[in-house]
C-alpha atoms as a PDB file:
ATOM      1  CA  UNK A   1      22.701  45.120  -3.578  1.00  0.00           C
ATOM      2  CA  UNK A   2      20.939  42.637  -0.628  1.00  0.00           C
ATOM      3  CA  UNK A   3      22.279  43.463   2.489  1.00  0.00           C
ATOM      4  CA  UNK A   4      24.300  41.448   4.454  1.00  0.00           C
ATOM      5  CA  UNK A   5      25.420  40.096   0.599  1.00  0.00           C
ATOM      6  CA  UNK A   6      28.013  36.461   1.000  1.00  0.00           C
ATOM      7  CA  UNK A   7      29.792  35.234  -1.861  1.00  0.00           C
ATOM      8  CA  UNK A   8      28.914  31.983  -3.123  1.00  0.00           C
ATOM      9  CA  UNK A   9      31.260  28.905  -3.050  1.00  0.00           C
ATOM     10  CA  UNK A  10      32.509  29.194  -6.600  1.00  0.00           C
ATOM     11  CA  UNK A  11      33.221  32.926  -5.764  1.00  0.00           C
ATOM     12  CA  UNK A  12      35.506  32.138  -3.103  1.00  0.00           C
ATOM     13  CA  UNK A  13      36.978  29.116  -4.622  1.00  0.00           C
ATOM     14  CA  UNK A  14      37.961  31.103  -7.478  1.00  0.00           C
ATOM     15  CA  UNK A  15      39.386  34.003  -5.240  1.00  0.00           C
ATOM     16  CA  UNK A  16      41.316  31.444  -3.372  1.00  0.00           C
ATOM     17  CA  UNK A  17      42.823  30.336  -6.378  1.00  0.00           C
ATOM     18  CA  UNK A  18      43.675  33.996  -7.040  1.00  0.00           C
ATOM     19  CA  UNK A  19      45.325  34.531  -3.389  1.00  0.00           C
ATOM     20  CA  UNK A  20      42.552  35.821  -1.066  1.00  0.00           C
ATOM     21  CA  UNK A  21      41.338  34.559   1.737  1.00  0.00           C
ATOM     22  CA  UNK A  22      37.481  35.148   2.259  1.00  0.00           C
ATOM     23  CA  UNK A  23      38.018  38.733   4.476  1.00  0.00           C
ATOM     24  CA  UNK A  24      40.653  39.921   1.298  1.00  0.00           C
ATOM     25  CA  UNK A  25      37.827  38.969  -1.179  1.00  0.00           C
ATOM     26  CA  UNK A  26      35.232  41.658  -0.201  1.00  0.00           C
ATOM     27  CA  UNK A  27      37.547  44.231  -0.181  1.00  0.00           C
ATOM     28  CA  UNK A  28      38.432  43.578  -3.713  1.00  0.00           C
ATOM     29  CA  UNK A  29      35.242  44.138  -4.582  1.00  0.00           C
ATOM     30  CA  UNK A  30      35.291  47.412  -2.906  1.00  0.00           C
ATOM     31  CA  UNK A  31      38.475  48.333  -4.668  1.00  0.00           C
ATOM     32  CA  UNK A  32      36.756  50.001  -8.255  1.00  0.00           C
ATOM     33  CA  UNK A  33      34.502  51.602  -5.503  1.00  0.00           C
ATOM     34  CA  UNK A  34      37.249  53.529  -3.850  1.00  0.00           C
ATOM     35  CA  UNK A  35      38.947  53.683  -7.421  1.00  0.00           C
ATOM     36  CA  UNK A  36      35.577  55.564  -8.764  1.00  0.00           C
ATOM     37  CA  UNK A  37      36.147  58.084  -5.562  1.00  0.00           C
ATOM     38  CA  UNK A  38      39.544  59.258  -6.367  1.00  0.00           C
ATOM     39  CA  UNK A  39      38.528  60.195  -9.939  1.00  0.00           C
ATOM     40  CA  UNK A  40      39.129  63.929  -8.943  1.00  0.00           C
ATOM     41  CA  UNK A  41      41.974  63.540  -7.332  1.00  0.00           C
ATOM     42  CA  UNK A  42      40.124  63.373  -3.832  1.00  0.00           C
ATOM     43  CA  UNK A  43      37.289  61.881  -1.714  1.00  0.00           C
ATOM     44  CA  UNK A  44      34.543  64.106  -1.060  1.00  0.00           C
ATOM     45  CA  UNK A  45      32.833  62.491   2.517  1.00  0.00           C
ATOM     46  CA  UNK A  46      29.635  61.817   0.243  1.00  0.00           C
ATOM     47  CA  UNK A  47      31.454  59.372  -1.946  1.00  0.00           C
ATOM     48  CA  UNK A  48      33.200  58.276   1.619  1.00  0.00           C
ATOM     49  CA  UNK A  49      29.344  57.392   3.145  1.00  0.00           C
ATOM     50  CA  UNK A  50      28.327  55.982  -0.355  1.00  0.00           C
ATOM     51  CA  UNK A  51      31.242  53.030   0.042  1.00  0.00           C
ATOM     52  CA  UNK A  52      30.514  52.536   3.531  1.00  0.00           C
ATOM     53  CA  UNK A  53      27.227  51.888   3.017  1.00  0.00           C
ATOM     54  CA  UNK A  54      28.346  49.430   0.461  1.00  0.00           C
ATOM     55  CA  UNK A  55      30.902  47.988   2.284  1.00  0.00           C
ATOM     56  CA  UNK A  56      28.416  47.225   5.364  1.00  0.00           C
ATOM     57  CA  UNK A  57      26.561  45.237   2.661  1.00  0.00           C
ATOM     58  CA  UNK A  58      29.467  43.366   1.796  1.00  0.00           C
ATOM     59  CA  UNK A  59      29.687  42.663   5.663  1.00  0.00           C
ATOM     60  CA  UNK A  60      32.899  44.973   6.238  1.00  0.00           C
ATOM     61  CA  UNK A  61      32.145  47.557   8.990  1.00  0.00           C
ATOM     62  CA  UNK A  62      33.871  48.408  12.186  1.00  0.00           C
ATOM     63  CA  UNK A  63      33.731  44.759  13.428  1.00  0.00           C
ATOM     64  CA  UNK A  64      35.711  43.724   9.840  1.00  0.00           C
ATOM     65  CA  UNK A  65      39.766  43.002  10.826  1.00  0.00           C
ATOM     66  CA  UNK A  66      40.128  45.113   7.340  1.00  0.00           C
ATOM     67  CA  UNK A  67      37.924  47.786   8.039  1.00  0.00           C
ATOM     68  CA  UNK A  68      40.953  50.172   8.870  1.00  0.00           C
ATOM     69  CA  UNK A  69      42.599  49.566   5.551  1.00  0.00           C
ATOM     70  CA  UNK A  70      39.296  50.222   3.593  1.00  0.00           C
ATOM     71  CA  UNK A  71      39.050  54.061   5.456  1.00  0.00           C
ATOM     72  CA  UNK A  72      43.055  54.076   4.840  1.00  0.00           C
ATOM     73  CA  UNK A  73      42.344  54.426   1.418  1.00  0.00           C
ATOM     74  CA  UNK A  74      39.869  57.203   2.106  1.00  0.00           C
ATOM     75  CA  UNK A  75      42.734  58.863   3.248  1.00  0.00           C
ATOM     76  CA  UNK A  76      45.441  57.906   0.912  1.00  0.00           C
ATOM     77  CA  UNK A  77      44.906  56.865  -2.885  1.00  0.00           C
ATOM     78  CA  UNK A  78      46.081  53.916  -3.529  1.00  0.00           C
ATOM     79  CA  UNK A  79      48.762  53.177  -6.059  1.00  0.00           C
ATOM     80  CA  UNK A  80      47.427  53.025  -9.875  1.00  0.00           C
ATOM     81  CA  UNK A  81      49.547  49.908  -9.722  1.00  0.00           C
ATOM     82  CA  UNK A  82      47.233  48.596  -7.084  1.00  0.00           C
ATOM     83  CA  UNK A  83      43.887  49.383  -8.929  1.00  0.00           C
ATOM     84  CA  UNK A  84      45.544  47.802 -12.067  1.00  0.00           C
ATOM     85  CA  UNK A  85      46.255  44.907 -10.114  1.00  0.00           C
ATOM     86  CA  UNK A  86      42.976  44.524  -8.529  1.00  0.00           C
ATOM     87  CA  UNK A  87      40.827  45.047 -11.360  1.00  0.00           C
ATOM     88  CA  UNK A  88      42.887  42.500 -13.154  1.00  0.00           C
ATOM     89  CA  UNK A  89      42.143  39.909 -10.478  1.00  0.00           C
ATOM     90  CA  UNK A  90      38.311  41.024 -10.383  1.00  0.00           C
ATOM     91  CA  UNK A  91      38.409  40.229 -13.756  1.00  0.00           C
ATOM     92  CA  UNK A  92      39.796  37.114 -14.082  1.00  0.00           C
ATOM     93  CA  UNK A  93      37.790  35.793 -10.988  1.00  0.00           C
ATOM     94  CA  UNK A  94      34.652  37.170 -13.074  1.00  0.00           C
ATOM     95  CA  UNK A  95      35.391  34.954 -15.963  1.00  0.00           C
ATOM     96  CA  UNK A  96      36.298  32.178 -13.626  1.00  0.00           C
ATOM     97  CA  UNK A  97      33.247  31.283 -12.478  1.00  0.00           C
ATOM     98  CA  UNK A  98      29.405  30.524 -13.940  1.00  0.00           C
ATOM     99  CA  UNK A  99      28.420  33.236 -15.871  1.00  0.00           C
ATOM    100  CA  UNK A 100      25.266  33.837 -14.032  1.00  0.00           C
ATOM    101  CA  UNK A 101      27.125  34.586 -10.672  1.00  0.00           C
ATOM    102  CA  UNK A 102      29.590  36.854 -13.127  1.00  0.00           C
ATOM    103  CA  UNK A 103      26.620  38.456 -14.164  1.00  0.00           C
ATOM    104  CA  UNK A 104      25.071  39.294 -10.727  1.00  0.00           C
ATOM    105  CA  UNK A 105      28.469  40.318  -9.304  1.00  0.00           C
ATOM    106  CA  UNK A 106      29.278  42.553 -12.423  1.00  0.00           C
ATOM    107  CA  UNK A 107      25.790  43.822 -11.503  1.00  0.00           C
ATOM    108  CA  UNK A 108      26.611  44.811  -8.195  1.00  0.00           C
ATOM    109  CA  UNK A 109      29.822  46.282  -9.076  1.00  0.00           C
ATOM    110  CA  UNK A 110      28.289  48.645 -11.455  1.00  0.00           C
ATOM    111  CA  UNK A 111      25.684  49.647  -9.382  1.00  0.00           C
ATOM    112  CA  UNK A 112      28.391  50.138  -6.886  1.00  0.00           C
ATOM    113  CA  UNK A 113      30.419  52.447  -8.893  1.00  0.00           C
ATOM    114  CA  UNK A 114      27.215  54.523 -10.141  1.00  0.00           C
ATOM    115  CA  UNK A 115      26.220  55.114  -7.037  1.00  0.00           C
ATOM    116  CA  UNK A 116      29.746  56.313  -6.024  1.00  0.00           C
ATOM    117  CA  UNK A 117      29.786  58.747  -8.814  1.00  0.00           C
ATOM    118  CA  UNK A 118      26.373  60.121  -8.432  1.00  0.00           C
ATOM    119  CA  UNK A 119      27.259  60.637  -4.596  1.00  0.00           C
ATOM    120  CA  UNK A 120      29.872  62.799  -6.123  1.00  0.00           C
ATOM    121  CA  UNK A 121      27.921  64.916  -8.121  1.00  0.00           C
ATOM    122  CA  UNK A 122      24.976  65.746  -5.601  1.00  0.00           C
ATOM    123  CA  UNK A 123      25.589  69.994  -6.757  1.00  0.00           C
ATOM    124  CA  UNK A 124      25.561  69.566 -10.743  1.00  0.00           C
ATOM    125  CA  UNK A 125      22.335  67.321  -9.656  1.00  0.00           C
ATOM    126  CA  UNK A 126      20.337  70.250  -8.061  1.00  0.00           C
ATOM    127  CA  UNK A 127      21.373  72.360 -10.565  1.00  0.00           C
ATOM    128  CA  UNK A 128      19.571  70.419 -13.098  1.00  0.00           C
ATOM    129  CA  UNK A 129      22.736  69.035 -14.796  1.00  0.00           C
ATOM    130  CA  UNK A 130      24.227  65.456 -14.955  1.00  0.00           C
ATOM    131  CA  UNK A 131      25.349  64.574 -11.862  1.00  0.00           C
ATOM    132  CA  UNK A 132      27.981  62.484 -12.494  1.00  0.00           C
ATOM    133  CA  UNK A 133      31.485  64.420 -13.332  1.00  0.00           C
ATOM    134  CA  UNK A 134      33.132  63.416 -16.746  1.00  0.00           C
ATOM    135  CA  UNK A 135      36.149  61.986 -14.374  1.00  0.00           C
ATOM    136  CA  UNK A 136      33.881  59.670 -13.166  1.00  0.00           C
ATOM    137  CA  UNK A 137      32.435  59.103 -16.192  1.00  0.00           C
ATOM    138  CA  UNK A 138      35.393  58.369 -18.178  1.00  0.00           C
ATOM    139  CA  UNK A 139      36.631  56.172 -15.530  1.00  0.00           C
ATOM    140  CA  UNK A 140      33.179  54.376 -15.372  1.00  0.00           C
ATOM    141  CA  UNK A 141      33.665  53.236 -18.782  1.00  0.00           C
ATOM    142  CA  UNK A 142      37.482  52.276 -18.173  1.00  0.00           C
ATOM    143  CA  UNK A 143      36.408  50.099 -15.038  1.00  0.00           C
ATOM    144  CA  UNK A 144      33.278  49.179 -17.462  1.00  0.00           C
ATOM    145  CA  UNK A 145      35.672  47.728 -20.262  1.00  0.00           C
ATOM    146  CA  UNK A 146      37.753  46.050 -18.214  1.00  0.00           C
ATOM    147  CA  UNK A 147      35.407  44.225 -16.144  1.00  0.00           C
ATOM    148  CA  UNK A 148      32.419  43.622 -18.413  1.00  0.00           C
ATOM    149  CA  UNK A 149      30.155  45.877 -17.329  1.00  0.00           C
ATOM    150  CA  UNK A 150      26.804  47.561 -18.636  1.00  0.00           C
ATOM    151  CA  UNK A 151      28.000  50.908 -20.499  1.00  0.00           C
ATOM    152  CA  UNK A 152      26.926  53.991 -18.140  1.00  0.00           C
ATOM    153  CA  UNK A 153      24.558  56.752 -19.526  1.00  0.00           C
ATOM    154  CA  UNK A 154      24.787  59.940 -17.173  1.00  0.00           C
END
């Protein structure tokens, strides 16, 4: 993902349309992020550093007015409602717009949410296994279905 990443016009046209002001729209890209992190039923500070380096490329940091919420939900899993809800959204701003900025935004989400689970699995990697827990995996290819994504191999 490019550093210092901005959505382009049809992105946040689309994301008005769906009720989120420019600020709201990066963190809903975060959201299957976070949503990869709680596959175990916690978030292990590896998976914590892995979304806050994506979120810094998404421009949210400590000088973001949201930045509080995003390391809320470090602390406290969100509702299933609420990752329902906001892959729902993701998805129907993905097939809102041209379908080669869908295709580089579905790109960054997966890379995203790889990323996230490998940074989970940094053990079964030095032990020579997969390093991405079947958790993860399993909700890599729920996230994947829903939102279009390339199917993970790990």
């Amino acid at each position: 993902m490019p550093t210092d990443y901005q959505f382009p016009l049809q992105v946040m046209e689309k994301g008005a349309q769906l009720g989120y002001a420019p600020d709201k729209l990066t963190l809903l890209f975060l959201v299957p992020f976070v949503q990869v992190a709680w596959a175990e039923g916690f978030v292990q500070a590896s998976e914590q550093r892995a979304i806050l380096r994506l979120a810094a490329n998404l421009r949210v940091n400590a000088g973001h007015q949201d930045f509080e919420r995003l390391l809320g939900w470090f602390d406290e899993r969100p509702t299933e409602e609420f990752f329902d809800r906001s892959l729902e959204d993701l998805r129907e701003l993905l097939e809102g717009i041209p379908v080669q900025q869908a295709a580089r935004l579905r790109s960054m989400l997966q890379f995203g949410c790889v990323e996230v689970a490998h940074a989970a699995g940094e053990i079964g990697l030095l032990r020579g296994r997969s390093n991405i827990h079947r958790e993860e995996r399993e909700l890599l290819g729920r996230i994947g279905e829903r939102l279009g994504l390339a199917q993970v191999h790990a």
